[in-house]
C-alpha atoms as a PDB file:
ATOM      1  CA  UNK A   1     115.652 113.629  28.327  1.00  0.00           C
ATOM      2  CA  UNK A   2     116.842 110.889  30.491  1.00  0.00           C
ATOM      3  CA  UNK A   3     118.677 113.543  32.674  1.00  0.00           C
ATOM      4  CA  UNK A   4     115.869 115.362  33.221  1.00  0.00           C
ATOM      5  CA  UNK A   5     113.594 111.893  33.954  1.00  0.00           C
ATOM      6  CA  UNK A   6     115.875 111.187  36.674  1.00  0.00           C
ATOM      7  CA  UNK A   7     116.242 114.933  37.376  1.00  0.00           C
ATOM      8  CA  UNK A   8     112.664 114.942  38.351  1.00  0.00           C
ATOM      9  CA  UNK A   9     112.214 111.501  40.293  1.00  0.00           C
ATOM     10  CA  UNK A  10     115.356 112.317  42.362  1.00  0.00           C
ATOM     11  CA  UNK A  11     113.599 115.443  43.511  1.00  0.00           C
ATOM     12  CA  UNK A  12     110.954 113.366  45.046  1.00  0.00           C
ATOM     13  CA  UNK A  13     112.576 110.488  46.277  1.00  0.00           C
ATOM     14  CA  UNK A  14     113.693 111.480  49.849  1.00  0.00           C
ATOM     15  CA  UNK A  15     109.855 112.182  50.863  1.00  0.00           C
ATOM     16  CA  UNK A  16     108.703 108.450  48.640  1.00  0.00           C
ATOM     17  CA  UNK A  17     111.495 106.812  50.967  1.00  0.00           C
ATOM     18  CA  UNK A  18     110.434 108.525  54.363  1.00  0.00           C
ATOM     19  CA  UNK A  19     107.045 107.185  53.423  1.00  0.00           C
ATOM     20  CA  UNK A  20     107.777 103.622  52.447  1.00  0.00           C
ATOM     21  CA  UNK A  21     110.133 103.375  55.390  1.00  0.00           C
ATOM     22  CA  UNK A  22     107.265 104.283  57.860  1.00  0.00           C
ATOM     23  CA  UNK A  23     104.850 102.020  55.803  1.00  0.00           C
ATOM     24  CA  UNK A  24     107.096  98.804  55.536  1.00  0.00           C
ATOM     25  CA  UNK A  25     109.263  99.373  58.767  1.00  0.00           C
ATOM     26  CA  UNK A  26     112.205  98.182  56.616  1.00  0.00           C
ATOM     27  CA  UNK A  27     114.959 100.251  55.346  1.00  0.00           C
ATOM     28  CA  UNK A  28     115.937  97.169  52.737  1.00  0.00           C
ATOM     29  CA  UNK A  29     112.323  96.723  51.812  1.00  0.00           C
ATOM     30  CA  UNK A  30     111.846 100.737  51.347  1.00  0.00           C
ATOM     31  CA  UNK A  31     114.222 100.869  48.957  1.00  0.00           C
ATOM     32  CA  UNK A  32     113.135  98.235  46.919  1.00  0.00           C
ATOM     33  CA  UNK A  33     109.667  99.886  46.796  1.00  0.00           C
ATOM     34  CA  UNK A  34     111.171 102.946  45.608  1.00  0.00           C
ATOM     35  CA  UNK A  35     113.298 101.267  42.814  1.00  0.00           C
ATOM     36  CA  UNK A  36     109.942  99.696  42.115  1.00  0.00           C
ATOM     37  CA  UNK A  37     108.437 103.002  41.507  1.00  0.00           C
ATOM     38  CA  UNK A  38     111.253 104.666  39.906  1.00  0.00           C
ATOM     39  CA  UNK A  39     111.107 102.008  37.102  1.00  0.00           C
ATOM     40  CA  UNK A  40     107.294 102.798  36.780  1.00  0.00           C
ATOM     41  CA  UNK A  41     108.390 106.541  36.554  1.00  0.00           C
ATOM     42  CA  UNK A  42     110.398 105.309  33.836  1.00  0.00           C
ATOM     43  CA  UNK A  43     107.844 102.894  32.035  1.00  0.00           C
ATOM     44  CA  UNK A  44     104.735 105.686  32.063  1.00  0.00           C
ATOM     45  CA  UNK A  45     103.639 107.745  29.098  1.00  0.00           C
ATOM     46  CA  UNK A  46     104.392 110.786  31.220  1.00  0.00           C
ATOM     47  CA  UNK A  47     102.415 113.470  28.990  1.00  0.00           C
ATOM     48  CA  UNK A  48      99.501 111.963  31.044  1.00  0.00           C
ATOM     49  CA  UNK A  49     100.837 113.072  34.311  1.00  0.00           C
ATOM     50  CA  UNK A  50      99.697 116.253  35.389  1.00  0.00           C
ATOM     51  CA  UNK A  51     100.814 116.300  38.897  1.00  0.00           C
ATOM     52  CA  UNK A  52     104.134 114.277  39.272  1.00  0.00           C
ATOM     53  CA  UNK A  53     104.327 114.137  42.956  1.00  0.00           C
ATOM     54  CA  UNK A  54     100.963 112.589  43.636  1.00  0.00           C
ATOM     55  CA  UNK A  55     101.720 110.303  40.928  1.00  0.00           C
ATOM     56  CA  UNK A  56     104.825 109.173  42.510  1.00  0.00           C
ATOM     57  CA  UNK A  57     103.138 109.230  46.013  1.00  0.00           C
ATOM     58  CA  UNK A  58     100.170 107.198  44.891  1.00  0.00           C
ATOM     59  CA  UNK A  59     102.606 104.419  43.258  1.00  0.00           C
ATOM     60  CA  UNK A  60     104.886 104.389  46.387  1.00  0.00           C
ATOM     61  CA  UNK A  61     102.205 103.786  48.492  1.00  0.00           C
ATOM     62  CA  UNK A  62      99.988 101.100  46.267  1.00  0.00           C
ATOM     63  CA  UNK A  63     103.563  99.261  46.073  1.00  0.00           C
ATOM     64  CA  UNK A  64     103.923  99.480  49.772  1.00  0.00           C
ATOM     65  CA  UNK A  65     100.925  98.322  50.309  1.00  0.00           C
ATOM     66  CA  UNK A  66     101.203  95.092  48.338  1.00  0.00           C
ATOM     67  CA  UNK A  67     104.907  94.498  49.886  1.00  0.00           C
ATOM     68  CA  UNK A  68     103.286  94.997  53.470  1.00  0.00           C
ATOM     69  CA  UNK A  69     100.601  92.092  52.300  1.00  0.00           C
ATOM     70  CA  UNK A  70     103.576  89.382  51.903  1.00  0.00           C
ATOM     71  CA  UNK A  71     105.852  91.237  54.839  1.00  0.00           C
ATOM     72  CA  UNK A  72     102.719  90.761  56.957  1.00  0.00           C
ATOM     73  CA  UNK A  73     102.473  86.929  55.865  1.00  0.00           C
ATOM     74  CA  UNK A  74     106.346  86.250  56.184  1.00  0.00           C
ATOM     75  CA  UNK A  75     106.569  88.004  59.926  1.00  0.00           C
ATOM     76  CA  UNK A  76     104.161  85.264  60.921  1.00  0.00           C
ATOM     77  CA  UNK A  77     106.486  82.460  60.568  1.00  0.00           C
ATOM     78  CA  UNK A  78     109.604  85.122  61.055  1.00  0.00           C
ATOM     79  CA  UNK A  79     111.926  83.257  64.001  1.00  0.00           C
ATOM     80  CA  UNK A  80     111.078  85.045  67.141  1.00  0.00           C
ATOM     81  CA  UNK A  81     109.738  88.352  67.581  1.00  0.00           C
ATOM     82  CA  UNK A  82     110.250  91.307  64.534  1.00  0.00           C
ATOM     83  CA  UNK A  83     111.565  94.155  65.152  1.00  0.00           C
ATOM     84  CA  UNK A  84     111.830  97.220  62.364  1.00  0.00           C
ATOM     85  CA  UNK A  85     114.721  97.641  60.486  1.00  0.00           C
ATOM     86  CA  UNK A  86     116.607 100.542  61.717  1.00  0.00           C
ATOM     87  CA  UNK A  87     117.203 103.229  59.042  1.00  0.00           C
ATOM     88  CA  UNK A  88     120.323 105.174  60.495  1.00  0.00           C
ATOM     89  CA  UNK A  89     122.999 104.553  63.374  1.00  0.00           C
ATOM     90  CA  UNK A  90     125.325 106.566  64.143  1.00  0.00           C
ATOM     91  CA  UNK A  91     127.657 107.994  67.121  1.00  0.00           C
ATOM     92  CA  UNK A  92     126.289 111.589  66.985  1.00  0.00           C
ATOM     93  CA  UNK A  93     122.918 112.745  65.382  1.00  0.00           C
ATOM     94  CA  UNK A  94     122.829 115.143  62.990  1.00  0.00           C
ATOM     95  CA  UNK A  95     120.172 117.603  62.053  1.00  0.00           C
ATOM     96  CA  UNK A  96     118.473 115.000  59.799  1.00  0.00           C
ATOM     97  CA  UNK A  97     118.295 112.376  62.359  1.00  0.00           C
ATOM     98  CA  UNK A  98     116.876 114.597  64.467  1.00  0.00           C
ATOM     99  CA  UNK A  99     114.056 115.705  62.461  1.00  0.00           C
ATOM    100  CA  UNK A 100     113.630 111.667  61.277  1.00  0.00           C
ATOM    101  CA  UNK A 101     112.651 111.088  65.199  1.00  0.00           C
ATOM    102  CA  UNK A 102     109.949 114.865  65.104  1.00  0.00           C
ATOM    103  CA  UNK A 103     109.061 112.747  61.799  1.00  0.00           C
ATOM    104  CA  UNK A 104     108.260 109.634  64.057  1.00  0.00           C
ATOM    105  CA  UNK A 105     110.708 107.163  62.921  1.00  0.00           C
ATOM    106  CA  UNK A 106     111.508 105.543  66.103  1.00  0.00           C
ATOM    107  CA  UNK A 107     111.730 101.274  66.761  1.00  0.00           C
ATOM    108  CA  UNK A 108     108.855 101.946  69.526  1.00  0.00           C
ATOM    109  CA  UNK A 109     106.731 103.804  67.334  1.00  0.00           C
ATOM    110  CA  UNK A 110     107.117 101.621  64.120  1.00  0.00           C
ATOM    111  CA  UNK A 111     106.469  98.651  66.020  1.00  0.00           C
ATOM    112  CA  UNK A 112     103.367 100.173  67.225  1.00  0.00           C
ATOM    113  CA  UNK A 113     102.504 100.621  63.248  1.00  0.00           C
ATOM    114  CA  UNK A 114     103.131  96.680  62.992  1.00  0.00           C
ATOM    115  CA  UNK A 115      99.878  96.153  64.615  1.00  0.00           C
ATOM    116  CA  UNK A 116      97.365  98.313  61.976  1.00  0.00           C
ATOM    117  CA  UNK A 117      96.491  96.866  58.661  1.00  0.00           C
ATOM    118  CA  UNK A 118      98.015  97.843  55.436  1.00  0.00           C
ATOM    119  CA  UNK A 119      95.761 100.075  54.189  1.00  0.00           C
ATOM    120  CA  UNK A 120      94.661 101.485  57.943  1.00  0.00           C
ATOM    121  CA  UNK A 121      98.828 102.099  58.017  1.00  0.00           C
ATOM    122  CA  UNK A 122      98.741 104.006  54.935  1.00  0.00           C
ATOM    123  CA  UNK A 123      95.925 106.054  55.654  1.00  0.00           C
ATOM    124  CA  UNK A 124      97.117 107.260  59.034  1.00  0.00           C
ATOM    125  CA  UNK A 125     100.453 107.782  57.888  1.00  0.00           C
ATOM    126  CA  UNK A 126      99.352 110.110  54.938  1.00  0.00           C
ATOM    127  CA  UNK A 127      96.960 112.114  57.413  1.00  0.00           C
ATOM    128  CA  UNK A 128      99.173 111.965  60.584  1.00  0.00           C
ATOM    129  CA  UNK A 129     102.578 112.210  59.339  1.00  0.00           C
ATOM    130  CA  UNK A 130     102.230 113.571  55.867  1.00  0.00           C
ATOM    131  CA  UNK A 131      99.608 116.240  55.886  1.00  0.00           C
ATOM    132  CA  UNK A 132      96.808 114.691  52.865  1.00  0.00           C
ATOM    133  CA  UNK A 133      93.688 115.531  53.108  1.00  0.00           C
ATOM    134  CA  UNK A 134      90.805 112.500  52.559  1.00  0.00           C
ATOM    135  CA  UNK A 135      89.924 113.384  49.451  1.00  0.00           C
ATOM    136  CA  UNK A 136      93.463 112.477  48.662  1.00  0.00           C
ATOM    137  CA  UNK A 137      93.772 109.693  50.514  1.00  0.00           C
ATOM    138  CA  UNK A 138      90.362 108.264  49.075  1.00  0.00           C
ATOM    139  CA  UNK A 139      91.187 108.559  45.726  1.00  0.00           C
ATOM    140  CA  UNK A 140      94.881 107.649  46.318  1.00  0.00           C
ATOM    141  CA  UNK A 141      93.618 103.851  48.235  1.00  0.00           C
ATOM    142  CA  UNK A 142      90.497 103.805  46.358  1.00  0.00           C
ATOM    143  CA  UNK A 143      88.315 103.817  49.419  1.00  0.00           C
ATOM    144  CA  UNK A 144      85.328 106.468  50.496  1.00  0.00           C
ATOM    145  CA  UNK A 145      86.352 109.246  52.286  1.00  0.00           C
ATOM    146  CA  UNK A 146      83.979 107.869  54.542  1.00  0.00           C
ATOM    147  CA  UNK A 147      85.829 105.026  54.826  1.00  0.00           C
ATOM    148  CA  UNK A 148      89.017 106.677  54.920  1.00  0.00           C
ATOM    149  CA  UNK A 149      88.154 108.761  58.400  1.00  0.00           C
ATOM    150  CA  UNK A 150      86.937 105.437  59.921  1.00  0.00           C
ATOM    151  CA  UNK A 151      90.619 103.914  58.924  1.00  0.00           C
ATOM    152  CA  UNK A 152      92.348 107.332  60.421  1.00  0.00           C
ATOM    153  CA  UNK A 153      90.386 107.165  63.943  1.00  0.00           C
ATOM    154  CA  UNK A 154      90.521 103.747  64.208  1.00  0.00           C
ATOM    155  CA  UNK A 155      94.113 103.739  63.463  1.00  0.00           C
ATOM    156  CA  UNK A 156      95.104 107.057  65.954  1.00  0.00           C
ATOM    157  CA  UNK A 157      93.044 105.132  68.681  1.00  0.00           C
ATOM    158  CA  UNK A 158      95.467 101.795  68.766  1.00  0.00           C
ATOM    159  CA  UNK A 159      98.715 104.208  68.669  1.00  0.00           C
ATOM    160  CA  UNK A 160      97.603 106.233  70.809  1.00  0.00           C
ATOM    161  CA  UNK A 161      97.342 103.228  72.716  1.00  0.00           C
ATOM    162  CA  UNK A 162     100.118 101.793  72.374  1.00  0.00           C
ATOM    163  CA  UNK A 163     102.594 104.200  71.816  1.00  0.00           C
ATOM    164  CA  UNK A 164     104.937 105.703  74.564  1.00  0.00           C
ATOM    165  CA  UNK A 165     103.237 108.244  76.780  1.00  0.00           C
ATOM    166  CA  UNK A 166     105.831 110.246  77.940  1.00  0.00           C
ATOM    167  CA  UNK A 167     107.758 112.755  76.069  1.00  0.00           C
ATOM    168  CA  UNK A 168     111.901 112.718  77.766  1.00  0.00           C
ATOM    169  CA  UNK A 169     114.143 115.317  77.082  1.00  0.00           C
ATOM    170  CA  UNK A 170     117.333 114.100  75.558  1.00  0.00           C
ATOM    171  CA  UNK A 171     120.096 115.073  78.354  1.00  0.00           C
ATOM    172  CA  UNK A 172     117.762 113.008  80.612  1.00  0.00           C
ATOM    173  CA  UNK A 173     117.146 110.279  78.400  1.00  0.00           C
ATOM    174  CA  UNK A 174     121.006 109.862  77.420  1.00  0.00           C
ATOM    175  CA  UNK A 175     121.838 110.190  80.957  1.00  0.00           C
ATOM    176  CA  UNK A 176     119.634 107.101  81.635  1.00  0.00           C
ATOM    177  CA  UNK A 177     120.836 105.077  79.150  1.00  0.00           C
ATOM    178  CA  UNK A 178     124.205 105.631  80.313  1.00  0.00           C
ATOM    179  CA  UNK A 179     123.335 104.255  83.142  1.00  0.00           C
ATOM    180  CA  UNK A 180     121.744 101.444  82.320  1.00  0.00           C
ATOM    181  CA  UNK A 181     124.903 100.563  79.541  1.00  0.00           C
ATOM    182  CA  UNK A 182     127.086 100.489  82.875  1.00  0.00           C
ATOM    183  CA  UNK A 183     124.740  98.018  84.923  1.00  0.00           C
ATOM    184  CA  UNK A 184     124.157  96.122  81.705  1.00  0.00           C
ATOM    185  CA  UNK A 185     127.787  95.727  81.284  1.00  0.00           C
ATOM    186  CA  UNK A 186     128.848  94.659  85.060  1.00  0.00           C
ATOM    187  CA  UNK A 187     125.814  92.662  85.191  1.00  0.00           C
ATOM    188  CA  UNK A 188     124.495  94.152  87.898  1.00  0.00           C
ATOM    189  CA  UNK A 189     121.243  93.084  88.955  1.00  0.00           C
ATOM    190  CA  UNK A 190     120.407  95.452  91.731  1.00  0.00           C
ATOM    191  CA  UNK A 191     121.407  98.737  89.540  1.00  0.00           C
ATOM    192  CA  UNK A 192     119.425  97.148  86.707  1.00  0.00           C
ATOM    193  CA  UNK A 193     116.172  96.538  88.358  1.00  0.00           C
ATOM    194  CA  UNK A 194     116.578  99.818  90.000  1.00  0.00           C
ATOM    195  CA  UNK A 195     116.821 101.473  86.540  1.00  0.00           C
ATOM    196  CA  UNK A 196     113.440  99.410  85.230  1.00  0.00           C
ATOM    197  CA  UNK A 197     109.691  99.404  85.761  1.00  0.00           C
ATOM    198  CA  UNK A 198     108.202  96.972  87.446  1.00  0.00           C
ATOM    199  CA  UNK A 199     106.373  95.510  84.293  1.00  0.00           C
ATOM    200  CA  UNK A 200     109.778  96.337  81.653  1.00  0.00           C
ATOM    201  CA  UNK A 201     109.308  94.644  78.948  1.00  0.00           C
ATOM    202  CA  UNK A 202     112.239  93.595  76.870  1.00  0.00           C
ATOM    203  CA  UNK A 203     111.782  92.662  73.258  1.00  0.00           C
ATOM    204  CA  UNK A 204     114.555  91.034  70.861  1.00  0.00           C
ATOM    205  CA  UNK A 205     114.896  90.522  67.285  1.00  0.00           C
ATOM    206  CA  UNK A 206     117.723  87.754  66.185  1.00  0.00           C
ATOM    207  CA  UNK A 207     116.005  86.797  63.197  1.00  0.00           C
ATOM    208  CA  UNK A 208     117.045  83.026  64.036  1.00  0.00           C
ATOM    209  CA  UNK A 209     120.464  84.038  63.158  1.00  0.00           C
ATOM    210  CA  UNK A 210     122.318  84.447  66.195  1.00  0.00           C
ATOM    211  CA  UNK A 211     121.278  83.889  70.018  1.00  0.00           C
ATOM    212  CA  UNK A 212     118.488  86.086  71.288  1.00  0.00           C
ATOM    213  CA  UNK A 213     115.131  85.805  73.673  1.00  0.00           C
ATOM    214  CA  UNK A 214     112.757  84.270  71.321  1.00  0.00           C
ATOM    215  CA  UNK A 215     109.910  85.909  73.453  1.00  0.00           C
ATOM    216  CA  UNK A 216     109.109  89.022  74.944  1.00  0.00           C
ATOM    217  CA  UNK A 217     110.943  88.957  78.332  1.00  0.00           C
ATOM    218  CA  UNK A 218     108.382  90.458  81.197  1.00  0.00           C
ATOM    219  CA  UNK A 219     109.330  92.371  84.675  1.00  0.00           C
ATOM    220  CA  UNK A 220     112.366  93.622  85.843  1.00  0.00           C
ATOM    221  CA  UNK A 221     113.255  91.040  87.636  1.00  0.00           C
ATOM    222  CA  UNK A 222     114.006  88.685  84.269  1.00  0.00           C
ATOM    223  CA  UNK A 223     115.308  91.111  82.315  1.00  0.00           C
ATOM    224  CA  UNK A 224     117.831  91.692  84.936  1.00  0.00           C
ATOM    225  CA  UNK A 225     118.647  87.880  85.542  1.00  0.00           C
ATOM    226  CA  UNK A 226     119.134  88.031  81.422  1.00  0.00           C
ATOM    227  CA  UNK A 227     121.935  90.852  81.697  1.00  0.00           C
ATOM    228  CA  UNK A 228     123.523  89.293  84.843  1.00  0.00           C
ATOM    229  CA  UNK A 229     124.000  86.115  82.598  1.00  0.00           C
ATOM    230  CA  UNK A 230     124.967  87.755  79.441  1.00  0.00           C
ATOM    231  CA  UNK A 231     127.721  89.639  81.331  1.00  0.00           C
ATOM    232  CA  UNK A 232     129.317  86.356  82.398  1.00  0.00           C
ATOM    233  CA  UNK A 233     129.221  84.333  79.668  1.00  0.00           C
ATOM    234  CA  UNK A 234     130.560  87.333  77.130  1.00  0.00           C
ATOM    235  CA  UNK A 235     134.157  86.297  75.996  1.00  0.00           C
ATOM    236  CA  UNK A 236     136.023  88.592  73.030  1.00  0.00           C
ATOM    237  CA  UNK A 237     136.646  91.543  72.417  1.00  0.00           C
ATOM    238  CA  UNK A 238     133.454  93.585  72.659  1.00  0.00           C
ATOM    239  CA  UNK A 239     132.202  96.974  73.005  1.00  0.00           C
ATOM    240  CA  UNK A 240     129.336  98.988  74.198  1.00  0.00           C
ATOM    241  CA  UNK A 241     128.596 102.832  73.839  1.00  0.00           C
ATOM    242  CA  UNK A 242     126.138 105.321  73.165  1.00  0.00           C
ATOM    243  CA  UNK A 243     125.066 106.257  69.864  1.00  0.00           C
ATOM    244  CA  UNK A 244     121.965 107.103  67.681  1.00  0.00           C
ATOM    245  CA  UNK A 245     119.368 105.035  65.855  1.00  0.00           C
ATOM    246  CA  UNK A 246     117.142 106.907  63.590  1.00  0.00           C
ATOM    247  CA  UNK A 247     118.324 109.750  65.597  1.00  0.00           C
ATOM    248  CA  UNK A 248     117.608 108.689  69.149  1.00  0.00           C
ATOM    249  CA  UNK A 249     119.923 107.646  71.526  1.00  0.00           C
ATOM    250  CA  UNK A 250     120.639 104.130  71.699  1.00  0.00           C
ATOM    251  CA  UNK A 251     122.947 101.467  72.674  1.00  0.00           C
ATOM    252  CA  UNK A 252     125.563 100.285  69.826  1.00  0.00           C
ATOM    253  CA  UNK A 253     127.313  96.971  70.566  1.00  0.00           C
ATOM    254  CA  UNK A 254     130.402  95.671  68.626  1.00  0.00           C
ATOM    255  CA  UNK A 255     132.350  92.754  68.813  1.00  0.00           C
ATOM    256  CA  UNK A 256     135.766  92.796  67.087  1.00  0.00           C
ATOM    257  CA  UNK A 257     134.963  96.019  65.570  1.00  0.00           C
ATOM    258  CA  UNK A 258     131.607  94.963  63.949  1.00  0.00           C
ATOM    259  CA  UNK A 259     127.969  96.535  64.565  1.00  0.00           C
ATOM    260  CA  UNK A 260     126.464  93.059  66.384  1.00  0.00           C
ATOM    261  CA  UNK A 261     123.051  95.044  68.295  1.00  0.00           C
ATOM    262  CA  UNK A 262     121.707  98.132  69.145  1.00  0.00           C
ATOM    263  CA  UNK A 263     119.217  98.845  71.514  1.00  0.00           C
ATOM    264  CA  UNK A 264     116.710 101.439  72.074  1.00  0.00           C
ATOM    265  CA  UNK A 265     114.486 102.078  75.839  1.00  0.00           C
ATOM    266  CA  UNK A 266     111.258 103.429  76.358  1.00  0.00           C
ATOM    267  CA  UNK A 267     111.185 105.831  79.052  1.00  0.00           C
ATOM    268  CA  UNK A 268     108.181 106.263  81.774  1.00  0.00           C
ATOM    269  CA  UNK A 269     107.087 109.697  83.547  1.00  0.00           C
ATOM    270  CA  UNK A 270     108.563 108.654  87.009  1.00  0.00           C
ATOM    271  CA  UNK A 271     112.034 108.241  85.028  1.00  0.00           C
ATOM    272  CA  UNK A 272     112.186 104.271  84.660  1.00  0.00           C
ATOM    273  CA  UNK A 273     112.784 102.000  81.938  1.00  0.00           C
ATOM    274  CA  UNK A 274     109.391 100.945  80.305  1.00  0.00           C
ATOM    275  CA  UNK A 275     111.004  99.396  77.332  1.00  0.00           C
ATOM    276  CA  UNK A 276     114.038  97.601  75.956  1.00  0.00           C
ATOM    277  CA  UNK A 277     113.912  96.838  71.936  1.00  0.00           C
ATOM    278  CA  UNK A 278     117.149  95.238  70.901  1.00  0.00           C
ATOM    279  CA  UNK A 279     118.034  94.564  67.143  1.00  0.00           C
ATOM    280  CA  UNK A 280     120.702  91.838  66.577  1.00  0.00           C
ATOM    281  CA  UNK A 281     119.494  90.233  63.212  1.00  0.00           C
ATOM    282  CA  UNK A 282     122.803  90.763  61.191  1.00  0.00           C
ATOM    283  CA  UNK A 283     120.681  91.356  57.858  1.00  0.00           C
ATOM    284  CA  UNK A 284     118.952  94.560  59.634  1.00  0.00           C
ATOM    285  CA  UNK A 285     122.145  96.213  60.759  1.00  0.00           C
ATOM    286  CA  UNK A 286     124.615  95.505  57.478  1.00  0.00           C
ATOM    287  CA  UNK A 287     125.982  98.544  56.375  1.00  0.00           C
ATOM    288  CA  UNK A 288     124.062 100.752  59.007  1.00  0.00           C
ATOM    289  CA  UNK A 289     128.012 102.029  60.511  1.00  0.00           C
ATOM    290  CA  UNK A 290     129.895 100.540  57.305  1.00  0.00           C
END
């Protein structure tokens, strides 16, 4: 009977982790959800369960929700600016990774989820990304599906918003980041400003653990200064290629051997870089490359 318990939730729990990854933004806090609702699964009288998947859905997501509530309130005094956890990283992406990113798991656009509520995030993630209807989604939050629609619009509006514009193919956008890997690593101001946007925006996540820009860093200009300094004060061994994150291409930095940053870009239509997210908190990349 066990077996057959675990038989069942295991079935389910790649599509209850894709969803509490996009709703908490945190790989480590996704899968503590999910061991949450696997030990419901366990705990219910499950004669009274007519459709298991909704079940499991609706617990998934009511957990979420409540973990989002005291993510939400920790963020706020968090050291410097948060940054999602990434999920994968890799040196080449595989087919999964690659759907993951068609599935919208990318740092730019879960950072654009940090700035809608918890239930607005759960709403538009279960119309947007998972396919429920509002009748679902009303009786899955508890809200009118009234209410529901209003979270949904008012949700697509701010990502819409906010979220990157322009759609790169990946030859293009690999070739850029190539090129901005070499400038980065010569420090060389002129080929880095001529790779940015004016208005670049660099954000960094350290997690007050090890030295990064505590604020967003505006305009080409500064972020460039940043790399020309960085370059000169780097001692050890270190190294810098191209890899994946959540299946898009990104910038993988080691030192003595170790996984110490990655870094995604953001990518406008005349071919500049809009965007630089960089991930060095040691707690969000242990065990991503193990």
């Amino acid at each position: 009977m066990c077996t057959a318990v675990n038989t069942d939730f295991e079935t389910h729990r790649p599509r209850l982790m894709a969803l509490a990854y996009r709703l908490l933004g945190s790989r480590s806090d996704a899968e503590e959800v999910v061991q949450d609702a696997w030990l419901r699964w366990h705990q219910a009288d499950r004669a009274t369960i007519r459709d298991l998947e909704g079940w499991l859905v609706t617990t998934t997501t009511r957990l979420g929700i409540d973990r989002l509530r005291l993510a939400r309130n920790e963020r706020e005094v968090y050291p410097g600016p948060w940054l999602p956890e990434p999920l994968t990283a890799d040196d080449s992406p595989g087919p999964e990774q690659q759907a993951d990113v068609a599935g919208q798991v990318s740092l730019a656009f879960l950072a654009v989820l940090e700035k809608l509520g918890p239930e607005e995030r759960a709403a538009f993630l279960l119309k947007d990304v998972f396919d429920y209807d509002y009748a679902q989604i009303a009786e899955l939050l508890g809200h009118t599906e009234a209410n529901c629609r209003q979270m949904v619009s008012r949700a697509r509006t701010r990502v819409q918003r906010d979220r990157p514009r322009f759609a790169v193919e990946p030859d293009t956008h690999r070739r850029l980041l190539e090129r901005f890997m070499h400038a980065m690593q010569r420090g060389d101001r002129d080929s880095i400003m001529a790779l940015l946007a004016a208005d670049a925006r660099l954000i960094s996540d350290g997690g007050g653990k090890v030295t990064a820009v505590i604020r967003p860093l505006e305009g080409a200009q500064r972020i460039a200064d940043l790399y020309w300094a960085v370059a000169r004060r780097t001692t050890g061994a270190k190294e810098v290629r191209i890899g994946h994150v959540n299946g898009e291409p990104a910038l993988l930095r080691f030192h003595e051997g170790k996984l110490h940053s990655i870094s995604t870009i953001g990518i406008d239509e005349n071919g500049r870089i809009v965007q630089v997210l960089s991930v060095l908190n040691p707690d969000k990349l242990r065990g991503l490359m193990a």
